[in-house]
N, C-alpha and C. Protein backbone atom coordinates (compact mmCIF):
# COMPACT_ATOMS: atom_id res chain seq x y z
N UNK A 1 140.80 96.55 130.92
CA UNK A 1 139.81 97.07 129.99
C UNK A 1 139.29 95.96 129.05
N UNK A 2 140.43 95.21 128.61
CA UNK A 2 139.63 94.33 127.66
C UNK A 2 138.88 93.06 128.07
N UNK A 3 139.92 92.85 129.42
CA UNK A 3 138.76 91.22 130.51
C UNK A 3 137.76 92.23 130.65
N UNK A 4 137.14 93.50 131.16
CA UNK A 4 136.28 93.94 131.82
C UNK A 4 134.83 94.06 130.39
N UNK A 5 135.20 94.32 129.03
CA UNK A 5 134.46 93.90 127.84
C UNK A 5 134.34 92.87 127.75
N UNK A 6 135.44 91.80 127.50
CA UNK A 6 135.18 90.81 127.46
C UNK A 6 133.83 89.83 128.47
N UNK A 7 134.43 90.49 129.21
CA UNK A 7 132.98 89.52 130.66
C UNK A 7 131.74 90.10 130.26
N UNK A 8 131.56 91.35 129.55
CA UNK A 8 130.20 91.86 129.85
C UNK A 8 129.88 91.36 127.79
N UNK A 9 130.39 90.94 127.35
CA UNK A 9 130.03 90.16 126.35
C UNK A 9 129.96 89.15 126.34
N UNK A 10 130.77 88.21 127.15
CA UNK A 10 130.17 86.96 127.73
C UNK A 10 128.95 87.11 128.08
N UNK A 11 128.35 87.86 129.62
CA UNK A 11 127.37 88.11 130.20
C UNK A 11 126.22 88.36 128.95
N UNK A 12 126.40 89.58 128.50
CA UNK A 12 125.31 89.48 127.13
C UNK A 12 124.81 88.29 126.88
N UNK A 13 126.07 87.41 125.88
CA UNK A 13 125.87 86.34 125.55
C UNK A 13 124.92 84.92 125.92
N UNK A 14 125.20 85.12 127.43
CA UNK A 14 124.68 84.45 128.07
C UNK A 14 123.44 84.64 128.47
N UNK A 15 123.02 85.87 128.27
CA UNK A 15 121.49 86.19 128.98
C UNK A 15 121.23 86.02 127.56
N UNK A 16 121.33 86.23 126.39
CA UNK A 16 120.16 86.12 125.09
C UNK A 16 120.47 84.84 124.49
N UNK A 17 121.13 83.88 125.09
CA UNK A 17 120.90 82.19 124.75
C UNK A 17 119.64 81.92 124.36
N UNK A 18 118.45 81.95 125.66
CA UNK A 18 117.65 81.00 125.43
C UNK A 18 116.67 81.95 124.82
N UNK A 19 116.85 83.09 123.89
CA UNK A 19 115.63 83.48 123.39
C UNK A 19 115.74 83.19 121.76
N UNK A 20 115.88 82.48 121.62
CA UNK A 20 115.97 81.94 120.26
C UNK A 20 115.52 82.46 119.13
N UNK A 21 113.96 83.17 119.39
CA UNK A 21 113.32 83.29 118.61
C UNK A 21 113.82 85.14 118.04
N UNK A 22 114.14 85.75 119.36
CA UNK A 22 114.83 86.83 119.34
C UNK A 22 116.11 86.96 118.70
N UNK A 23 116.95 86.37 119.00
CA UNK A 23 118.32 85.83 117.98
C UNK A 23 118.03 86.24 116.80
N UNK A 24 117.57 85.29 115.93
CA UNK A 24 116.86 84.79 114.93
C UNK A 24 116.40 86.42 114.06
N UNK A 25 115.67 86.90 114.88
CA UNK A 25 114.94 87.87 114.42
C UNK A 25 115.66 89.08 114.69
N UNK A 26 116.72 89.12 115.03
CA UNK A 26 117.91 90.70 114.95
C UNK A 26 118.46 89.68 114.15
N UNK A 27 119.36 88.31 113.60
CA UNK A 27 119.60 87.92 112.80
C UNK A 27 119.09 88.75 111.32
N UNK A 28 118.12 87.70 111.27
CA UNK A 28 117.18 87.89 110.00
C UNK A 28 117.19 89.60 109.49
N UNK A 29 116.84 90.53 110.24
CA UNK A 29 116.53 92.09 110.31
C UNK A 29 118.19 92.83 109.78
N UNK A 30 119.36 92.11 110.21
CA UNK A 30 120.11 92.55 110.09
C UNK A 30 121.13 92.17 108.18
N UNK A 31 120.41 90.94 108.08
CA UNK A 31 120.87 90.55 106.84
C UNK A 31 119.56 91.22 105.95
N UNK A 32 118.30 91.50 106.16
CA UNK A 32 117.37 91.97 105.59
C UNK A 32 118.12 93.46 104.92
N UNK A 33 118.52 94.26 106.61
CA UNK A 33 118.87 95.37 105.76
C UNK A 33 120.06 95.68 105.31
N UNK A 34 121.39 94.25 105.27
CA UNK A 34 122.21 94.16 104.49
C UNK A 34 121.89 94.07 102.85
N UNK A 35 120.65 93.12 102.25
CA UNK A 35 120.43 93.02 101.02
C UNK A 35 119.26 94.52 100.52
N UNK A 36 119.01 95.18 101.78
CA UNK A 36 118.59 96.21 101.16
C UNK A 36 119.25 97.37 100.24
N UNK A 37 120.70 97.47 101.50
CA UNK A 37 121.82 97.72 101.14
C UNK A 37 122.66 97.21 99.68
N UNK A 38 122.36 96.19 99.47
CA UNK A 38 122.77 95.55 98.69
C UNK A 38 122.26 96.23 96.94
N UNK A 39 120.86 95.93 97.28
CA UNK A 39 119.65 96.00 96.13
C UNK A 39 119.59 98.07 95.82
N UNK A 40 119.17 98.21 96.87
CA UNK A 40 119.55 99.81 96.58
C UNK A 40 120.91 100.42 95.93
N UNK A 41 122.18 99.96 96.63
CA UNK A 41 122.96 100.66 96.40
C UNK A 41 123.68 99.81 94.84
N UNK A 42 123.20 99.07 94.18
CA UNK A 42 123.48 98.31 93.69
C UNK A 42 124.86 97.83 93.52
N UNK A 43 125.45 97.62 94.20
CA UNK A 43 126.98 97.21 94.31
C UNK A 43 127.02 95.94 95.41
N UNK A 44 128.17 95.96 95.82
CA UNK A 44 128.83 94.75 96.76
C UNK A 44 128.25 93.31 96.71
N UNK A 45 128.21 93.33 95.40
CA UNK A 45 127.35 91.76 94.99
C UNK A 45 128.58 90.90 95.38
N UNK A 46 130.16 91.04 95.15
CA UNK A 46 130.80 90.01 95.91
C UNK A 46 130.68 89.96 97.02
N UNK A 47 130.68 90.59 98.13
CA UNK A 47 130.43 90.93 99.27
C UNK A 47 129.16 90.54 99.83
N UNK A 48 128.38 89.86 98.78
CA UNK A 48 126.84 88.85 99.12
C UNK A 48 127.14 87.73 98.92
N UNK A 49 127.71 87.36 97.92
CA UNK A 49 128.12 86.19 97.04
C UNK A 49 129.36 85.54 98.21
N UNK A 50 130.35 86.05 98.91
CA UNK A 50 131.06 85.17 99.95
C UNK A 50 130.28 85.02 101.28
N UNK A 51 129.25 85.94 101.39
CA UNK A 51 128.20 85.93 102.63
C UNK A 51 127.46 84.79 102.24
N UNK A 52 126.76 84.69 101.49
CA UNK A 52 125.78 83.64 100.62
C UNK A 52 126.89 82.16 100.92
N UNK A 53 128.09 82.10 100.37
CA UNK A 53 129.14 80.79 100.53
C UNK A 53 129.29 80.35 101.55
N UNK A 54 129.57 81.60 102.62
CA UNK A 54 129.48 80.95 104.38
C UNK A 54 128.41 80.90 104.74
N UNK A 55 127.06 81.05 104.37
CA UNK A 55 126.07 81.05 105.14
C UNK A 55 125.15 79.19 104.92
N UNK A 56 125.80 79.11 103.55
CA UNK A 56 126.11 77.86 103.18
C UNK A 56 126.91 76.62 103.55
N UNK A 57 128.04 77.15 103.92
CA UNK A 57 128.69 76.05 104.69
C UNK A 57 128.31 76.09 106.02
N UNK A 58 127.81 77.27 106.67
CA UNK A 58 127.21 76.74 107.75
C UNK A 58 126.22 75.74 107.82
N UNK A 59 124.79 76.16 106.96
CA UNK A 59 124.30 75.47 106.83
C UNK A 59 124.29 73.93 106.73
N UNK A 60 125.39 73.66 106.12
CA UNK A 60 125.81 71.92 105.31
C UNK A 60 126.51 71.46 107.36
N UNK A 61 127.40 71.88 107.53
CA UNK A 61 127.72 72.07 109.15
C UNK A 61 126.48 71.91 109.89
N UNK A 62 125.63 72.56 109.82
CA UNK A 62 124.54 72.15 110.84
C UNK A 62 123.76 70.90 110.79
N UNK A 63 123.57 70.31 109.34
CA UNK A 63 123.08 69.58 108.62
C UNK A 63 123.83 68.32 108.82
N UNK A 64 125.16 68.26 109.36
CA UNK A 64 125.88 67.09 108.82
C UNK A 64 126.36 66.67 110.52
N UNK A 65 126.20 65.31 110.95
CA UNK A 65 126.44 64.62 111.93
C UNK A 65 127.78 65.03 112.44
N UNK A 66 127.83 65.02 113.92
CA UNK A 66 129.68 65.41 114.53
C UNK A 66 130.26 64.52 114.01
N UNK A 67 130.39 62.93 113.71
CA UNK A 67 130.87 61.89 113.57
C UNK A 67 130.45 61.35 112.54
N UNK A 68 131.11 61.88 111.18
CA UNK A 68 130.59 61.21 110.05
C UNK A 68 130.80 59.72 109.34
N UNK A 69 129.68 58.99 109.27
CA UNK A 69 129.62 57.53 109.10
C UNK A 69 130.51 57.02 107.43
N UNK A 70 130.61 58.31 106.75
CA UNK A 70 131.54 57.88 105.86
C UNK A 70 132.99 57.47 106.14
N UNK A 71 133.57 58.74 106.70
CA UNK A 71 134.32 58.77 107.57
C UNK A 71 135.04 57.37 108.34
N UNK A 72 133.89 57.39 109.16
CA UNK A 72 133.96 56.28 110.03
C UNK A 72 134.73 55.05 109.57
N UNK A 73 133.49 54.42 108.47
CA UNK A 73 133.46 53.38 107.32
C UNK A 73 135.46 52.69 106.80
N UNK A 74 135.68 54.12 106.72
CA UNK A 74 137.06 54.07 106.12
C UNK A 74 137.66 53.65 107.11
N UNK A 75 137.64 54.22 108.48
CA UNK A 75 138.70 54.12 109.76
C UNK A 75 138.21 52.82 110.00
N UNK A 76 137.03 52.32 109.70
CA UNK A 76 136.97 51.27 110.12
C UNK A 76 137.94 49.53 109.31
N UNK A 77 137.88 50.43 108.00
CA UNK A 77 138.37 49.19 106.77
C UNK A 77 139.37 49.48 106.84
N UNK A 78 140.56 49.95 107.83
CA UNK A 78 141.86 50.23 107.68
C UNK A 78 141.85 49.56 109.09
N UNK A 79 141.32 49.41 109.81
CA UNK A 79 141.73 48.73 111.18
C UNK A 79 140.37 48.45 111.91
N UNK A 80 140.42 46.89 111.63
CA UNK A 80 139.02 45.96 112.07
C UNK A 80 138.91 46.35 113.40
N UNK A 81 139.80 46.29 114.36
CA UNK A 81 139.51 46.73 115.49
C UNK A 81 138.63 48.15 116.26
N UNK A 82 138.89 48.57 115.05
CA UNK A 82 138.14 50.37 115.48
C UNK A 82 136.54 50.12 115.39
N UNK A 83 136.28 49.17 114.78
CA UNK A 83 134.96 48.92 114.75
C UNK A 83 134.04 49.49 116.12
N UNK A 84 132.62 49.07 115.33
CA UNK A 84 131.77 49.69 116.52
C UNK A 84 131.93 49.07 118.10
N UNK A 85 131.64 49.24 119.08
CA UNK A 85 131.57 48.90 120.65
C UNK A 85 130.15 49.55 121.67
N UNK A 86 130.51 48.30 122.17
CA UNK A 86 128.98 48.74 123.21
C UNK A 86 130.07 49.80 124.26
N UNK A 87 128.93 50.31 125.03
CA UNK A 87 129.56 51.37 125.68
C UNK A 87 130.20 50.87 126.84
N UNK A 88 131.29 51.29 127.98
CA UNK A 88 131.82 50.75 128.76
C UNK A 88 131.87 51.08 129.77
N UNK A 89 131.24 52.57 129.86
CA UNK A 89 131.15 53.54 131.15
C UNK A 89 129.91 54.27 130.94
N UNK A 90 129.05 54.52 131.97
CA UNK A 90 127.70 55.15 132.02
C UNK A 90 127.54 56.39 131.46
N UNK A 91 129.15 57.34 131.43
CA UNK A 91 128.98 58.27 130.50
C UNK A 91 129.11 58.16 129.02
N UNK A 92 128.90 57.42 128.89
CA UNK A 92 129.52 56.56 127.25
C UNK A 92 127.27 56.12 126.96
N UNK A 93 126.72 57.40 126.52
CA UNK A 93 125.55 57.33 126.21
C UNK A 93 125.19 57.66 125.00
N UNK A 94 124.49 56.65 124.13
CA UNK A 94 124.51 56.50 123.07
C UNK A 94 123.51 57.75 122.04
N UNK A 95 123.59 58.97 121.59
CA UNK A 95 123.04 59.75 120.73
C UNK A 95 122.78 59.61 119.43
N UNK A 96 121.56 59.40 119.22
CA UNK A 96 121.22 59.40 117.83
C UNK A 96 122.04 60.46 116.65
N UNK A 97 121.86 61.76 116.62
CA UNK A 97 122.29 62.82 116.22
C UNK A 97 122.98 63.85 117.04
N UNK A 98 124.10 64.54 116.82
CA UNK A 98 124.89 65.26 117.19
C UNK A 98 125.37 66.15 116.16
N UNK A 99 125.21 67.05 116.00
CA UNK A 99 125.62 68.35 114.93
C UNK A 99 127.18 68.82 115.23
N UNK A 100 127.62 69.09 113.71
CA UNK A 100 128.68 69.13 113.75
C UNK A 100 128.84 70.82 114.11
N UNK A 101 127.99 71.43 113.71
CA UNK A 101 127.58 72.88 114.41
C UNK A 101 126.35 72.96 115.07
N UNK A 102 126.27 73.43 116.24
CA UNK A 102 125.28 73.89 117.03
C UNK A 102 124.38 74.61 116.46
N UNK A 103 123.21 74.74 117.00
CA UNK A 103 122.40 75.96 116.89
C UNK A 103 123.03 77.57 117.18
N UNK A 104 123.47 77.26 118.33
CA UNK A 104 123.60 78.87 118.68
C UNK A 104 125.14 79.60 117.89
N UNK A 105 126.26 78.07 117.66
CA UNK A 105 127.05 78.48 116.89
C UNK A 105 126.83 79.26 115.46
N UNK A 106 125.50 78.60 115.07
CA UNK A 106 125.42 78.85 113.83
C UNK A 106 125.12 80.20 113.55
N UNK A 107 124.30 80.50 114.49
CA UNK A 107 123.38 81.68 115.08
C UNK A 107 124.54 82.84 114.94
N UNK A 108 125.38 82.91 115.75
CA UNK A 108 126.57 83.72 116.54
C UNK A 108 127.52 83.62 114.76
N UNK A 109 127.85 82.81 114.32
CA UNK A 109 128.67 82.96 113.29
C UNK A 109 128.08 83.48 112.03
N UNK A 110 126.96 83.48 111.98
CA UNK A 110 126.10 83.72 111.01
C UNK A 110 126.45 85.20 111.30
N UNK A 111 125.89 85.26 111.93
CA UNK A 111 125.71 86.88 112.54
C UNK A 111 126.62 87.70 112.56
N UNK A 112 127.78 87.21 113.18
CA UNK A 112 128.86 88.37 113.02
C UNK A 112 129.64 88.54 111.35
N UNK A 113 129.49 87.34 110.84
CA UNK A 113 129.71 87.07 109.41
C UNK A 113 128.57 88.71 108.94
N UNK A 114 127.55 88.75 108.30
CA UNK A 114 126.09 89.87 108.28
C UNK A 114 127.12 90.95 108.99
N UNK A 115 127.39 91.39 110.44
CA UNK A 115 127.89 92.44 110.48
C UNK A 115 129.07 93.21 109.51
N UNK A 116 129.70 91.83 109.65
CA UNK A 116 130.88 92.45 108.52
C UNK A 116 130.56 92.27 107.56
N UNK A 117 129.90 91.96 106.51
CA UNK A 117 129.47 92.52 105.36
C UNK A 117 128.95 94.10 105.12
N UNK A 118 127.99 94.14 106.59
CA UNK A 118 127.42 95.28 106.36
C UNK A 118 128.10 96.38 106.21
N UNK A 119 129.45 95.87 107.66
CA UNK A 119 130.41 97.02 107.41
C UNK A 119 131.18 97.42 106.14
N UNK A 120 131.56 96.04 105.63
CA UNK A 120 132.59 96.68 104.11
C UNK A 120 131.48 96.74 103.35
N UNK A 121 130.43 97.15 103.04
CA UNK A 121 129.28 97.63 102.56
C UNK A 121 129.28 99.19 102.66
N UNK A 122 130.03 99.60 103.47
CA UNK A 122 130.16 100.71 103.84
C UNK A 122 131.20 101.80 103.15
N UNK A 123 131.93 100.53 102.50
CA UNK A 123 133.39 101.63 101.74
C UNK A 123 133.16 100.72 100.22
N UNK A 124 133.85 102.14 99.10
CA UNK A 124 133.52 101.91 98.20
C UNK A 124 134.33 100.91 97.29
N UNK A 125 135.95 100.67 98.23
CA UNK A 125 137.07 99.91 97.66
C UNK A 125 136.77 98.63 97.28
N UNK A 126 135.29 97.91 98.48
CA UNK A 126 135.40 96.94 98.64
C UNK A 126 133.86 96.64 97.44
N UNK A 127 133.51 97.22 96.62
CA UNK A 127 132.33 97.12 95.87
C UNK A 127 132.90 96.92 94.13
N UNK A 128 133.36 95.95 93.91
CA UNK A 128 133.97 95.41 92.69
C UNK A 128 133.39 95.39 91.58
N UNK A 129 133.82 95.51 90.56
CA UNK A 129 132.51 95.33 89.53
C UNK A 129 132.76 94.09 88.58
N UNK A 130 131.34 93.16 88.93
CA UNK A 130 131.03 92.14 88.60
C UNK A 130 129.84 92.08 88.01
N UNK A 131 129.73 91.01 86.71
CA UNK A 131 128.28 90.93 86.23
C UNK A 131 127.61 89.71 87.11
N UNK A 132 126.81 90.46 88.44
CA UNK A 132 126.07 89.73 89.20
C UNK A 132 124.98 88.72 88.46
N UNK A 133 124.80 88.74 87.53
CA UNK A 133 123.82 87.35 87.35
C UNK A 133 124.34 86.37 86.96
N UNK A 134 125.53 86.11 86.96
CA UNK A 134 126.33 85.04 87.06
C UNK A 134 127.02 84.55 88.11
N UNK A 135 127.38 85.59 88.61
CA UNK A 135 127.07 85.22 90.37
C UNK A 135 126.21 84.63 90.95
N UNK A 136 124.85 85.11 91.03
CA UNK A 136 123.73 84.75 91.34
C UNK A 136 123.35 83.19 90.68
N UNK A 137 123.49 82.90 89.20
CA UNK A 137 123.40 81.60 88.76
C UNK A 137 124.27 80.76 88.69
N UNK A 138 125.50 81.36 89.73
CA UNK A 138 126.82 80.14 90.13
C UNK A 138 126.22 80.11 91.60
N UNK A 139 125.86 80.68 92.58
CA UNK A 139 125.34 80.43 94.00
C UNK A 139 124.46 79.63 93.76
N UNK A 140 123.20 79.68 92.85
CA UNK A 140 122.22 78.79 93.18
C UNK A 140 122.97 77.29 92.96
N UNK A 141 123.43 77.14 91.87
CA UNK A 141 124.01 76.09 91.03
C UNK A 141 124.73 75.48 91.77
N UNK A 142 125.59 75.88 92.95
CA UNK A 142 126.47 75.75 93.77
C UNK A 142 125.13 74.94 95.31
N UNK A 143 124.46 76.12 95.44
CA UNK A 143 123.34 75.70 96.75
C UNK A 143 123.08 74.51 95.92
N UNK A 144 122.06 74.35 95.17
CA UNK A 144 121.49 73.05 95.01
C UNK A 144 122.48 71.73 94.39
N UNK A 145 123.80 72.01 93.79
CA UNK A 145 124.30 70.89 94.51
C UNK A 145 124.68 70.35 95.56
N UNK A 146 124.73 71.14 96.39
CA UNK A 146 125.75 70.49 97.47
C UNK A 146 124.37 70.04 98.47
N UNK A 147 123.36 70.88 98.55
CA UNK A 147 122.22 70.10 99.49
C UNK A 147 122.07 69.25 98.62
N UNK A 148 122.14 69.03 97.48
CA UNK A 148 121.22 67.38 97.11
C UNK A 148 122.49 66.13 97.40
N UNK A 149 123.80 66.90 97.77
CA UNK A 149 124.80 65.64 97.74
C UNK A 149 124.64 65.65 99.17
N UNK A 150 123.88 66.34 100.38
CA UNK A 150 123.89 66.18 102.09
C UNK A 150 122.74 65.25 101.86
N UNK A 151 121.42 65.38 101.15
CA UNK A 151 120.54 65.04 101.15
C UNK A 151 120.32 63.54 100.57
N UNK A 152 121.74 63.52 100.05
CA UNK A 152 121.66 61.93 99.54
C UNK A 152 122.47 61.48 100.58
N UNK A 153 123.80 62.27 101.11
CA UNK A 153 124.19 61.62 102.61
C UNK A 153 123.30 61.36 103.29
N UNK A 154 122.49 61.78 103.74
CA UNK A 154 121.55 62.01 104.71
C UNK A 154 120.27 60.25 104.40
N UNK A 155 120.13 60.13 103.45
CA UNK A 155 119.35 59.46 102.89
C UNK A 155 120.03 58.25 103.21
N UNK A 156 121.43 58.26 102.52
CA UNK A 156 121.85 57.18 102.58
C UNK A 156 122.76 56.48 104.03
N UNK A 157 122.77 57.47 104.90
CA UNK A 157 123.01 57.01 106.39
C UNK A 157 121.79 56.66 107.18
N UNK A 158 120.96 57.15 106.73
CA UNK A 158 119.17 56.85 107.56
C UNK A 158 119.28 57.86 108.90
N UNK A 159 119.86 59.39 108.22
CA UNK A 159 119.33 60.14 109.64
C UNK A 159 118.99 61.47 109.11
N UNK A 160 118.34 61.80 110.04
CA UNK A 160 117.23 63.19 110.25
C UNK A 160 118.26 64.42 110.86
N UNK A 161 118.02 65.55 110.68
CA UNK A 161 118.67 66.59 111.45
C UNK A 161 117.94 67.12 112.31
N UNK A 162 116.89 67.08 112.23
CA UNK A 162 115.96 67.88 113.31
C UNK A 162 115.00 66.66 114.01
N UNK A 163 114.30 66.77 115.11
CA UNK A 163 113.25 66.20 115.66
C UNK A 163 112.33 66.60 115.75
N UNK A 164 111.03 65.92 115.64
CA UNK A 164 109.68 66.45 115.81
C UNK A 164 108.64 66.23 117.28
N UNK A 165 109.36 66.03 118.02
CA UNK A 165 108.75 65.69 118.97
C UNK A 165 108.50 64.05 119.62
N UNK A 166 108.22 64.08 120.72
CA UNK A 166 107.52 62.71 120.85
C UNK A 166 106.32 61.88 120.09
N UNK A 167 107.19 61.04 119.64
CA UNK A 167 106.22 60.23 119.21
C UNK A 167 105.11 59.29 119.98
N UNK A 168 103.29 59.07 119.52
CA UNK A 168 102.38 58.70 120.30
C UNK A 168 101.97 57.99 119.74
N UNK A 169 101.79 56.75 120.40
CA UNK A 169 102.02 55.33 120.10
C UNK A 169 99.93 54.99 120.62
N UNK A 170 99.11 54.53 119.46
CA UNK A 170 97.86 54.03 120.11
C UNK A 170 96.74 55.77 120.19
N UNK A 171 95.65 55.45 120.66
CA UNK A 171 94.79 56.13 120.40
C UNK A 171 95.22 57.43 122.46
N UNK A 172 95.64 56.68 123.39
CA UNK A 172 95.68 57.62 124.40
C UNK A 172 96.78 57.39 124.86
């Protein structure tokens, strides 16, 4: 019973990969009518506020290289030898960027993260009472530091997270 779920949630899984845009948009719809939930029933502001924290560290995760050059830097000043190397085998191909979370991970964790909110959204044990605008002005306070400290990583390694396409070199 449970391999026989299991496969047909794999299978799911596997057929709504490449619709991205679909993902995205039962994503989005489903946290929409979590904060509706939210805003109406006026409660479970913690229950946004740890959704809001992981949806954040995903974010910084998607944002941040598999192989971080800070990182690196160190392993490298502790043993000269670890230093950089040309490659030595044809599978040894050199990638600009590599995410330390995927797209679709992010997608899939995001998401089931939103379900379960929605669910303990559902009982009243889990709706605490907090003065949410201090919540709300510790999340932001919290968001915009930590992107401006990726964004100065980011700056100060010289890399991009996303691509824009091929670049066109000359008039044709």
């Amino acid at each position: 019973m449970v391999k026989t779920l299991s496969r047909h949630h794999q299978l799911f899984m596997d057929r709504i990969t490449p619709h991205l845009v679909a993902r995205w948009a039962f994503s989005a719809s489903i946290l929409m009518l979590f904060m509706l939930r939210v805003v109406i029933g006026e409660g479970w502001y913690v229950i946004c506020y740890a959704l809001g924290i992981y949806y954040l560290n995903l974010l910084i995760d998607f944002l941040s290289p598999k192989m971080d050059p800070d990182f690196q830097a160190t392993r490298e000043d502790l043993d000269p030898s670890s230093g950089p190397s040309l490659p030595t085998r044809v599978s040894d191909e050199f990638r600009p960027f590599i995410r330390r979370l995927p797209e679709y991970k992010f997608w899939y964790s995001g998401t089931k993260a939103t379900l379960i909110s929605l669910f303990l959204s559902m009982f009243n044990m889990f709706d605490l009472p907090v003065f949410w605008p201090i919540l709300l002005f510790y999340f932001f306070l919290l968001t915009f530091l930590t992107l401006r400290r990726q964004i100065k990583h980011m700056y100060k390694h010289h890399y991009v997270p996303w691509t824009t396409g091929k670049k066109k070199y000359g008039q044709g």
